[in-house]
Protein backbone atom coordinates (compact mmCIF):
# COMPACT_ATOMS: atom_id res chain seq x y z
CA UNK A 1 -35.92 7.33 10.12
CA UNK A 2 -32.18 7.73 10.03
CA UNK A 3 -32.22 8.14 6.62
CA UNK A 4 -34.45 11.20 7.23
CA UNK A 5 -32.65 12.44 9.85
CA UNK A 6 -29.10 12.60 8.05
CA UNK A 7 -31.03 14.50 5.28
CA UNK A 8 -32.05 16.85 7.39
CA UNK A 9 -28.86 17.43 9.28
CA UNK A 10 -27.44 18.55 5.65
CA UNK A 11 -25.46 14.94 5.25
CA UNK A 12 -25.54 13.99 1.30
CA UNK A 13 -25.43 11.43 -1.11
CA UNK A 14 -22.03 12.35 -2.17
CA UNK A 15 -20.39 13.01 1.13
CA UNK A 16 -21.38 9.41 2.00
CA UNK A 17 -20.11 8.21 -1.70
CA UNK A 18 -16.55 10.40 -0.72
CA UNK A 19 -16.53 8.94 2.86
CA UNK A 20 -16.88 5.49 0.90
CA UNK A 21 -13.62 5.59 -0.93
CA UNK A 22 -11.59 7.50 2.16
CA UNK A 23 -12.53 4.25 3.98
CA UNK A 24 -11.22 2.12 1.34
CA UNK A 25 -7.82 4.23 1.22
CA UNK A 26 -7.51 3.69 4.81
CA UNK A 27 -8.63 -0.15 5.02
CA UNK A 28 -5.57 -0.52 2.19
CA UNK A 29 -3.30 1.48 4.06
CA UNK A 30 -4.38 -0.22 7.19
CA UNK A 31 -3.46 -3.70 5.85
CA UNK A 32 -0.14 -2.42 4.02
CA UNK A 33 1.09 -1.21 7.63
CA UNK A 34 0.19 -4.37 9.25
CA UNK A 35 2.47 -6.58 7.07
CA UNK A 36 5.27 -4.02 8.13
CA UNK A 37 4.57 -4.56 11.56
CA UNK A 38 5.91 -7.99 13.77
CA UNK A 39 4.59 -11.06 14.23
CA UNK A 40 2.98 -10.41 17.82
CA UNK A 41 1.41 -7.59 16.59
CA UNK A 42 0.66 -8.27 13.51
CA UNK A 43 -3.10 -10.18 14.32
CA UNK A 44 -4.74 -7.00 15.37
CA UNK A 45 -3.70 -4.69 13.06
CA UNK A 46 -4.78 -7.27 10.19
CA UNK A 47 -8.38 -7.19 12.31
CA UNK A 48 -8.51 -3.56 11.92
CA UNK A 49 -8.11 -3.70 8.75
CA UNK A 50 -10.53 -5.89 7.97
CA UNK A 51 -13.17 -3.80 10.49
CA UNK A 52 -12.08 -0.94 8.45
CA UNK A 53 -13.05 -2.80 5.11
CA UNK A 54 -16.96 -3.35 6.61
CA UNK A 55 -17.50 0.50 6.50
CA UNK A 56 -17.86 1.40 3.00
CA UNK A 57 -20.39 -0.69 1.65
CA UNK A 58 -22.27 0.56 4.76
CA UNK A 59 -21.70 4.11 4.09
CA UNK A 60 -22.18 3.71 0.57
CA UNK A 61 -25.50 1.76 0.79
CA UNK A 62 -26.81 4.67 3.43
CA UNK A 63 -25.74 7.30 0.13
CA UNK A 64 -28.12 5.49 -2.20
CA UNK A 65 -30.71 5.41 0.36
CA UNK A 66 -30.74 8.97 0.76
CA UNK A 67 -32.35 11.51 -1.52
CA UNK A 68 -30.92 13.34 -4.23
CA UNK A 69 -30.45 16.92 -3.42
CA UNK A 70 -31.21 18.55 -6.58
């Protein structure tokens, strides 16, 4: 159903794939900042990191799910 419905809202395969790796760049970047950053702070910016890191096996699972558009 969702699947469907982000095929027919024009989302595809390879935006999903693209979104995949900009979530990686910003996980990394995410986790590079937070060893820059001090002690007090530094638990919850290593935690947004890591919820950062859960998003692109989701988004790139949800690619291969949908359609190819040729």
């Amino acid at each position: 159903m969702v699947v469907r419905l982000l095929h027919r809202v024009g989302v595809r395969r390879t935006h999903l794939h693209l979104s995949s790796l900009g979530a990686i760049v910003l996980c990394v970047s995410l986790w590079v900042r937070a060893k820059t950053v001090d002690q007090e702070q530094r638990g919850n910016a290593e935690r947004r990191a890591l919820f950062v890191g859960l998003w692109p096996p989701t988004m790139w699972l949800i690619g291969e799910s949908l359609p190819d558009s040729e």
